[in-house]
Structures are given as structure tokens and as C-alpha cells.
Protein backbone atom coordinates (compact mmCIF):
# COMPACT_ATOMS: atom_id res chain seq x y z
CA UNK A 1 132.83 92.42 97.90
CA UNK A 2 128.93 92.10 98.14
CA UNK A 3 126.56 94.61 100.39
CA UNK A 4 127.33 95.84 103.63
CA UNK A 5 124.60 96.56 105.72
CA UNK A 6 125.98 98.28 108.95
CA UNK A 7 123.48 98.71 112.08
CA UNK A 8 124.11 101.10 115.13
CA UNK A 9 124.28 99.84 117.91
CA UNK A 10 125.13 102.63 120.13
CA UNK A 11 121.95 104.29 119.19
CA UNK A 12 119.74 105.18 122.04
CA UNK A 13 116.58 106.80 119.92
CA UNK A 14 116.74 109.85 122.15
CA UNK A 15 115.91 107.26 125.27
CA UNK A 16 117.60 107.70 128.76
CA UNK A 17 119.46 104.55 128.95
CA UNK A 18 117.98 102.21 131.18
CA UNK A 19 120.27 100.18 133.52
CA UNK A 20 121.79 96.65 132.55
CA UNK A 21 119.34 96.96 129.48
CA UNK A 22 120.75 97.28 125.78
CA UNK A 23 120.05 100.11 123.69
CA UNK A 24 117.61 100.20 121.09
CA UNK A 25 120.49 100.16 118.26
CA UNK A 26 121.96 96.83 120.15
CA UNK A 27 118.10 95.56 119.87
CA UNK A 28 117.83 95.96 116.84
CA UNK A 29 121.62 94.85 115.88
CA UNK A 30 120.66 91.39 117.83
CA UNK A 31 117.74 91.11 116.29
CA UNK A 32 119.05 91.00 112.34
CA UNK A 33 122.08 88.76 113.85
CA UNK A 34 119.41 86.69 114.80
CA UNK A 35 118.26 85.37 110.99
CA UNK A 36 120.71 84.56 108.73
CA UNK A 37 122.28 87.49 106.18
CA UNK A 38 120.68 87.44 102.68
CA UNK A 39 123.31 86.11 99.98
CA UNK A 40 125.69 89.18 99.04
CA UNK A 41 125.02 91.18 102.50
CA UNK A 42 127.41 91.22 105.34
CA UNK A 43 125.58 92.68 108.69
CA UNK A 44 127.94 94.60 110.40
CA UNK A 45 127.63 96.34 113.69
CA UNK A 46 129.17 100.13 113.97
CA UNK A 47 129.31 102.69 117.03
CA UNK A 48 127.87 105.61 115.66
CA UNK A 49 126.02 106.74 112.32
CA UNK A 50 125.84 110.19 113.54
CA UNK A 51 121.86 109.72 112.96
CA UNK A 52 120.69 110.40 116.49
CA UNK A 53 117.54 111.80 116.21
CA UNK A 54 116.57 109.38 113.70
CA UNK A 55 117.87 106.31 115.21
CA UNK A 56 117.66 103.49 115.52
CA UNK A 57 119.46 104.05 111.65
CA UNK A 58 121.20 101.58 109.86
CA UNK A 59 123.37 101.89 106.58
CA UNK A 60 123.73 100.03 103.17
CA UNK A 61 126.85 100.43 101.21
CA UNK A 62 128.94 98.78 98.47
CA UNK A 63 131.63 99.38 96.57
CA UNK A 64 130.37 101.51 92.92
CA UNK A 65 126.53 101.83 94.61
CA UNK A 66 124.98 104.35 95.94
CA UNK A 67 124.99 104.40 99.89
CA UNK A 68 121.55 104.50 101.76
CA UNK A 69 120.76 105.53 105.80
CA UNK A 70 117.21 104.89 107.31
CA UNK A 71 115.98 105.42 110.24
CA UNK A 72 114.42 104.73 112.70
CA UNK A 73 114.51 101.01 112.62
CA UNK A 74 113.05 99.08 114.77
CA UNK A 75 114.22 95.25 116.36
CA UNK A 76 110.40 94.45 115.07
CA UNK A 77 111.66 95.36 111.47
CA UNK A 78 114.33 92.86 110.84
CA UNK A 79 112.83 90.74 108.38
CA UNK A 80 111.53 94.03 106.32
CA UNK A 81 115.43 95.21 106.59
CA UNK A 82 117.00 91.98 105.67
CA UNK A 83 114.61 91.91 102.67
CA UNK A 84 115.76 95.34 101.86
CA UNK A 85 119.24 94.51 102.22
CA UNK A 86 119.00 91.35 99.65
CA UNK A 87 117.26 93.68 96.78
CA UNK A 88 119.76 96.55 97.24
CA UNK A 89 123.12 93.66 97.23
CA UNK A 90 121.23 92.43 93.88
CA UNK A 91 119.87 95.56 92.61
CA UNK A 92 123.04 97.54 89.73
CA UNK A 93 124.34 101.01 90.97
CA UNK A 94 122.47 99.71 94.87
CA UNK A 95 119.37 101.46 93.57
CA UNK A 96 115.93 99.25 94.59
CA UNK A 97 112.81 100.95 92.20
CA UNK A 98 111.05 102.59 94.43
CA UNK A 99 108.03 100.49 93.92
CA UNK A 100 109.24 97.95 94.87
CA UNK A 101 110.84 98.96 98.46
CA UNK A 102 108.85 97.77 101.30
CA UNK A 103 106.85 100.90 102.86
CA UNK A 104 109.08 101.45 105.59
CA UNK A 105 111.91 102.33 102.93
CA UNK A 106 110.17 104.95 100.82
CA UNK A 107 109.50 106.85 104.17
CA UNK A 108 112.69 106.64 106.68
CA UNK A 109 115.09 107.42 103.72
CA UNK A 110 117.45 109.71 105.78
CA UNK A 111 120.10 110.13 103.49
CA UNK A 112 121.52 109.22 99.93
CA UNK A 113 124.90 109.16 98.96
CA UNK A 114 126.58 108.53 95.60
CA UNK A 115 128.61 106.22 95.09
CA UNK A 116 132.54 106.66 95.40
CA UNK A 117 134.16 106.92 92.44
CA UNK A 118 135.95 103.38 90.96
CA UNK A 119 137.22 104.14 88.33
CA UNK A 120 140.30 107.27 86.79
């Protein structure tokens, strides 16, 4: 199983919602759905990363990595995500030198999680 990157798109960015328009998390879901998925990374679309104030937020995971949320995103920011997304699926333990993450992933790091464990 490769990369997950999860987007949410029930995120509102602390906006009122605004009538028959999607929210900003659905923008920016639609936006990376948009371009095809780097090899190894599945884009997957979630309800809630419980990352409100910093939302837009999406998530990387995989199995025996370490687990990464940013925020906020923004629809604009796709490419810079997906790019993201492709060095973490490739990089071993999901851990991308810093150095060599695009700016907007040294500074919208909202949390880091280790990875589960895999093995007894």
C-alpha cells in the first residue's frame, strides 16, 4: 500500500458558508482531483481532520511512516501538494529532508505523528 494523501473537504477555514458554493476544503479537494495522483499516492477525500482553525489541512500517511497534517492549503497549492505528496510516498520512514520540502511545507507543518508500530 503506497501514500495516502487525505484532503478535507468539509473544511470551511473559519468562513460562513456561502450558499450553493463549496467549501474551501471541497476547493481544494477538486482541485488535486483535478491532476493526476503522483505514482505511490492515493488522494482521498475525508469529512473532518479536526484541524479547523488551520484548514484548509490535508494529511499524508502510510503504513511504517510517519504521518504529516498541514494546513492551511489552498486550491492554488495543488501542484506544490501533489509534489509533496510524490517525495513523502518515495521518501523511507515518510520523512522528506527538510531542505528539500517546498516552502509552504517547512511552515504549515501542523502536526507530526509517528508511525504505527508494524512489527511485535
Amino acid at each position: 500500500m503506497g501514500a495516502i494523501l487525505h484532503v478535507c473537504i468539509t473544511c470551511r477555514a473559519g468562513q460562513a458558508p456561502e450558499a450553493g458554493q463549496p467549501c474551501p476544503g471541497a476547493r481544494l479537494y477538486a482541485a488535486l482531483a483535478e491532476q493526476p495522483a503522483p505514482a505511490g499516492v492515493r488522494v482521498r477525500a475525508v469529512e473532518c481532520l479536526s484541524a479547523c482553525g488551520n484548514g484548509p489541512a490535508i494529511a499524508l500517511s502510510a503504513p511504517g511512516r510517519w504521518s504529516y497534517i498541514h494546513g492551511p492549503m489552498a486550491q492554488e497549492d495543488a501542484p506544490s501538494i501533489l509534489g509533496f505528496a510524490a517525495a513523502y510516498a518515495a521518501a523511507p520512514e515518510g520523512i522528506v529532508p527538510w531542505r528539500a520540502r517546498p516552502a509552504l511545507f517547512r511552515k504549515h507543518v501542523i502536526a507530526r505523528l509517528p508511525p504505527l508500530e508494524t512489527r511485535e
